[in-house]
Protein backbone atom coordinates (compact mmCIF):
# COMPACT_ATOMS: atom_id res chain seq x y z
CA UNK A 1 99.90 126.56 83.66
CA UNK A 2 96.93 127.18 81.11
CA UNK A 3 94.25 125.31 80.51
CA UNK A 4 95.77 124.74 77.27
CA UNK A 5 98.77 123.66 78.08
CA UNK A 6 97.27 121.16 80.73
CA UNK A 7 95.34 119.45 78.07
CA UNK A 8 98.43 118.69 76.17
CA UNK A 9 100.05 116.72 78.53
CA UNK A 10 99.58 113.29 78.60
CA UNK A 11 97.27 111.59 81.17
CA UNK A 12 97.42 108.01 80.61
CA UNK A 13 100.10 106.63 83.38
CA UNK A 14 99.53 103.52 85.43
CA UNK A 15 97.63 103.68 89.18
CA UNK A 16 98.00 101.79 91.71
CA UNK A 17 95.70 99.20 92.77
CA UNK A 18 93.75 101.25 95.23
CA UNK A 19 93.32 103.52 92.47
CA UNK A 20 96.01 105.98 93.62
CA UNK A 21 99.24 107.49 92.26
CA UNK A 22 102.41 106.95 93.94
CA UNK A 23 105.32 106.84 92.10
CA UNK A 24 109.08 105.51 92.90
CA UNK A 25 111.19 107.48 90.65
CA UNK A 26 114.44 106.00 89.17
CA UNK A 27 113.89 102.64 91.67
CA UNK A 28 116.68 101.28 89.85
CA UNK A 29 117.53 97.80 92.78
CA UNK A 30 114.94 99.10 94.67
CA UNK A 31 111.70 98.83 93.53
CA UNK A 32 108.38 98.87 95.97
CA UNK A 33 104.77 97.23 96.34
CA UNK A 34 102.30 99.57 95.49
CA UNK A 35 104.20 102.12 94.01
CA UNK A 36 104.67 102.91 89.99
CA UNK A 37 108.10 101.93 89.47
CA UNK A 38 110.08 103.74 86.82
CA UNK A 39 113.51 103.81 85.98
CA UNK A 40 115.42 104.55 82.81
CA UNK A 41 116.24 100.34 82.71
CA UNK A 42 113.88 97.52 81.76
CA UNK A 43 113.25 94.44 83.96
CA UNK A 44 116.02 92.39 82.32
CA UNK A 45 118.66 95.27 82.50
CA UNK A 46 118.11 95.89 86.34
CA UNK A 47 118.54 91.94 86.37
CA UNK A 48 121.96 92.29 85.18
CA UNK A 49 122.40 95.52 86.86
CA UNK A 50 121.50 93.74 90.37
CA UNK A 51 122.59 89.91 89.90
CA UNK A 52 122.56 89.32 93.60
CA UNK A 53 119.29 90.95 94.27
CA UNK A 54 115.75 89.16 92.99
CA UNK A 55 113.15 90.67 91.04
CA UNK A 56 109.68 89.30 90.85
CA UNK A 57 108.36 88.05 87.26
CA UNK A 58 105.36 90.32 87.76
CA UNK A 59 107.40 93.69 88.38
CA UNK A 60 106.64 96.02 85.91
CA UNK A 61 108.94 98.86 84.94
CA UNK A 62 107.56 101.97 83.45
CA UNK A 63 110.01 104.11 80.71
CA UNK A 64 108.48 107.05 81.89
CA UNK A 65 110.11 110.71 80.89
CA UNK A 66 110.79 112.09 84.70
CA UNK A 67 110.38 115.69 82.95
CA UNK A 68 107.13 114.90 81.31
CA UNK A 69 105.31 112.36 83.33
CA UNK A 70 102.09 110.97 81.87
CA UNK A 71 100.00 112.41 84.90
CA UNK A 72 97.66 115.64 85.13
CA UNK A 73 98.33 118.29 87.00
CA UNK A 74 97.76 118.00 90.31
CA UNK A 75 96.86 114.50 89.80
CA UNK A 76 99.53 112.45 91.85
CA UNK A 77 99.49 111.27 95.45
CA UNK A 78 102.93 110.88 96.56
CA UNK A 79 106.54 110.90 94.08
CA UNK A 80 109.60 109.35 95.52
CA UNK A 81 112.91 109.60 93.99
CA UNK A 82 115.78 107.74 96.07
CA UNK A 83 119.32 108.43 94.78
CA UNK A 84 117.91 110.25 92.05
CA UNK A 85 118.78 113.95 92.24
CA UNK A 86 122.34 113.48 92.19
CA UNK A 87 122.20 112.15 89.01
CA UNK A 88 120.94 114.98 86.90
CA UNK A 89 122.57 117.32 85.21
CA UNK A 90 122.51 121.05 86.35
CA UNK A 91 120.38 121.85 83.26
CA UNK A 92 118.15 119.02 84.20
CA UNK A 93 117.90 120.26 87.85
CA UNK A 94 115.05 122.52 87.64
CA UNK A 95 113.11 120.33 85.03
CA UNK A 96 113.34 117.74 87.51
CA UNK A 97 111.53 119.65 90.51
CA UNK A 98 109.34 121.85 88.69
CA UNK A 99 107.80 118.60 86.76
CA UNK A 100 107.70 116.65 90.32
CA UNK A 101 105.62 120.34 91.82
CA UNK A 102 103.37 119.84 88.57
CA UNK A 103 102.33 116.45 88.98
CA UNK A 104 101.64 116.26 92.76
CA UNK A 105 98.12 116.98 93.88
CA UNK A 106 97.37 119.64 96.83
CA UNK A 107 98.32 117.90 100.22
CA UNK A 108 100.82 115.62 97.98
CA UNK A 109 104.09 113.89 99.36
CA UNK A 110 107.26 114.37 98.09
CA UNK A 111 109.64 111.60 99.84
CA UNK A 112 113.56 111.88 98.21
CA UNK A 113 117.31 111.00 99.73
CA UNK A 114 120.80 112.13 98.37
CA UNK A 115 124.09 111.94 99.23
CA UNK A 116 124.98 114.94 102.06
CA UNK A 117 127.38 116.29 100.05
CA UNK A 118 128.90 118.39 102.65
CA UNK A 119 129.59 115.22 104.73
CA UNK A 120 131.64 113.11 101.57
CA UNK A 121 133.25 115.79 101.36
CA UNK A 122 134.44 116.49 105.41
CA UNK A 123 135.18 112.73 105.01
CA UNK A 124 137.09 112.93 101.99
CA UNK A 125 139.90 115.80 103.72
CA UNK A 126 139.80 113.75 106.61
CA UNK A 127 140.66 110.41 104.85
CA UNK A 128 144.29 109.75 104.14
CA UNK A 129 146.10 110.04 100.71
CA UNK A 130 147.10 106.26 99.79
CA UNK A 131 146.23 105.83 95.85
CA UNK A 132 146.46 101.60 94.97
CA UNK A 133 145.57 101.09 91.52
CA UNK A 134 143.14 102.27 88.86
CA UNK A 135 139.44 101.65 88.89
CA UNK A 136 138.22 98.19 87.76
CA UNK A 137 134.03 97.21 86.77
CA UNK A 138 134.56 93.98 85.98
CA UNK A 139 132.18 91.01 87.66
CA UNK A 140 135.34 89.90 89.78
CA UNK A 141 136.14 93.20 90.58
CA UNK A 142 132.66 94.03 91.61
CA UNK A 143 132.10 90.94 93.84
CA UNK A 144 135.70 91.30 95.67
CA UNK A 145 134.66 95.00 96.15
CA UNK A 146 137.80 96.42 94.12
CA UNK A 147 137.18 99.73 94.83
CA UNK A 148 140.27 100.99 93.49
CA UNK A 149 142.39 98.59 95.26
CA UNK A 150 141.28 99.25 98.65
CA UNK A 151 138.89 95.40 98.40
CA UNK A 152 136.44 97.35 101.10
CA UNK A 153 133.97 99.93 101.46
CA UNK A 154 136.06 101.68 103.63
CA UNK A 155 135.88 104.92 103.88
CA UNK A 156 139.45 105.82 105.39
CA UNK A 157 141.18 106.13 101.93
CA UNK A 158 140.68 108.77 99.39
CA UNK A 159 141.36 106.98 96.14
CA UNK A 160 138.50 104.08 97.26
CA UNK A 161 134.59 103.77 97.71
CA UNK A 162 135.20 107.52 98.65
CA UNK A 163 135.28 108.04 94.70
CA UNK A 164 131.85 106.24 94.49
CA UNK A 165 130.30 108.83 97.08
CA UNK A 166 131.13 111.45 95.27
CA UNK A 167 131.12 110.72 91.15
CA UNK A 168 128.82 107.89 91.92
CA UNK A 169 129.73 103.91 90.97
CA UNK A 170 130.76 104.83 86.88
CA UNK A 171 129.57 101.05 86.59
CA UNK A 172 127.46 101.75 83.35
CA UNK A 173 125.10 104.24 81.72
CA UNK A 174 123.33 106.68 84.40
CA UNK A 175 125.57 105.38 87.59
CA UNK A 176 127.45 109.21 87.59
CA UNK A 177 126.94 111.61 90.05
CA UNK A 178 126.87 115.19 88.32
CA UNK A 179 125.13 116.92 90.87
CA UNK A 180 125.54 117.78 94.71
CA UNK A 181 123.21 118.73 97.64
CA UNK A 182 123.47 119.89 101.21
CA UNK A 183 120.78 120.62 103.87
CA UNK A 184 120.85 124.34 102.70
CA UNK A 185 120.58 124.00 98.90
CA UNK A 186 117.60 121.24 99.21
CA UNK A 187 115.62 124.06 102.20
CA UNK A 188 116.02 126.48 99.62
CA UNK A 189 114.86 124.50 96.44
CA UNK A 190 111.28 123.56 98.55
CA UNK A 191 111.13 126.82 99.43
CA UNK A 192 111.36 128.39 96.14
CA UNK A 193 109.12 125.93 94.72
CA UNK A 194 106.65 126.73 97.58
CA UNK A 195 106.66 122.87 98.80
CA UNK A 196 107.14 122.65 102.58
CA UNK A 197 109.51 120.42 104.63
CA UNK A 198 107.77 117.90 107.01
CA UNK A 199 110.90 116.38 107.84
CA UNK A 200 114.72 116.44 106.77
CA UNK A 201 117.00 113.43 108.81
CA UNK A 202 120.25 111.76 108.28
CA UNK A 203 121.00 108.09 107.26
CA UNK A 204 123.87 105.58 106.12
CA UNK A 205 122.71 104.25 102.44
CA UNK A 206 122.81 100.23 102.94
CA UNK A 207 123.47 101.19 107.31
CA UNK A 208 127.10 101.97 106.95
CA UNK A 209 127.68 103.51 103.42
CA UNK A 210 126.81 107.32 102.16
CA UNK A 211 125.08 109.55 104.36
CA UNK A 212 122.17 110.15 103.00
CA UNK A 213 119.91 113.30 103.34
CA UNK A 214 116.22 111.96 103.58
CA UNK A 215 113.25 114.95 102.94
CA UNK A 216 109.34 114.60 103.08
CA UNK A 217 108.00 117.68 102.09
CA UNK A 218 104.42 118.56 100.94
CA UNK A 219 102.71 120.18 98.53
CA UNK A 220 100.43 123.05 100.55
């Protein structure tokens, strides 16, 4: 990028107390200590988003652009972005990474975890074909864990949470899934962006939900 262009870009984000820049992009219920947390929703939406989880009166929520981040180049120590990716749209994709390769400083972490597409999707064939009833968002429906019917988590159904892995929760504005990832795609994305994978592992979202594919790479 030109010098030009650099100097256009706005450089007046938050740091962190010890004077660095880690941010925790889209925290949404999950924001962290020392981090920048941004997310699309303010304090008292992720309130009513989470009404079971507590958020602390001194949490502040940046309304950050993800595509246009008020940082320098090379100016940011670590960006995470948990159950993020498989959010944006395909024409969002690439705005997405290449902004996240902009930002990060030389040595820089990029921490990130999606669905494993691939698995939801072995798991959805292998799940049995048992529709109940139709989809349901209310508060009663969301604290009996509807799911379609199937009142679990349960992943042994088709028409159930199995929905949720895949299209994502539908439970207000941003909560759709319209992207996917495997091991593969997200090698190849860090490689053509020239970031470098420290580690790639497996997990189970909440311990026995989605597996999740969780990547550390680096900017060289």
């Amino acid at each position: 990028m030109s010098g030009n262009m650099a100097s256009n870009r706005p450089t007046d984000g938050a740091h962190c107390l010890d004077g660095n820049i880690r941010l925790n992009l889209g925290c949404g219920g999950s924001p962290l200590a020392d981090y920048i947390n941004v997310d699309m929703d303010s304090l008292e939406q992720l309130r009513a988003r989470y009404p079971h989880q507590q958020f602390a009166d001194s949490l502040i929520v940046h309304d950050y652009d993800i595509f246009n981040l008020p940082y320098a180049d090379g100016s940011v120590d670590e960006v995470r972005a948990d159950s993020l990716i498989e959010h944006l749209p395909f024409v969002d994709e690439p705005r997405f990474f290449n902004e996240v390769k902009r930002v990060l400083k030389q040595g820089g972490l990029f921490r990130f975890a999606t669905p494993d597409f691939e698995d939801a999707v072995r798991t959805w064939l292998a799940a049995k074909d048992d529709w109940k009833e139709f989809y349901r968002n209310d508060d009663e429906a969301i604290r009996q864990q509807h799911w379609f019917g199937q009142y679990s988590y349960s992943t042994d159904n088709r028409w159930g949470y199995l929905m949720a892995m895949i299209f994502g929760s539908q439970n207000g504005p941003g909560q759709f899934h319209t992207n996917c990832y495997t091991e593969p795609k997200i090698r190849a994305i860090l490689k053509h962006l020239g970031l470098e994978v420290k580690d790639l592992s497996r997990n189970r979202w909440k311990g026995d939900r989605d597996l999740m594919l969780q990547v550390l790479a680096v900017k060289p």
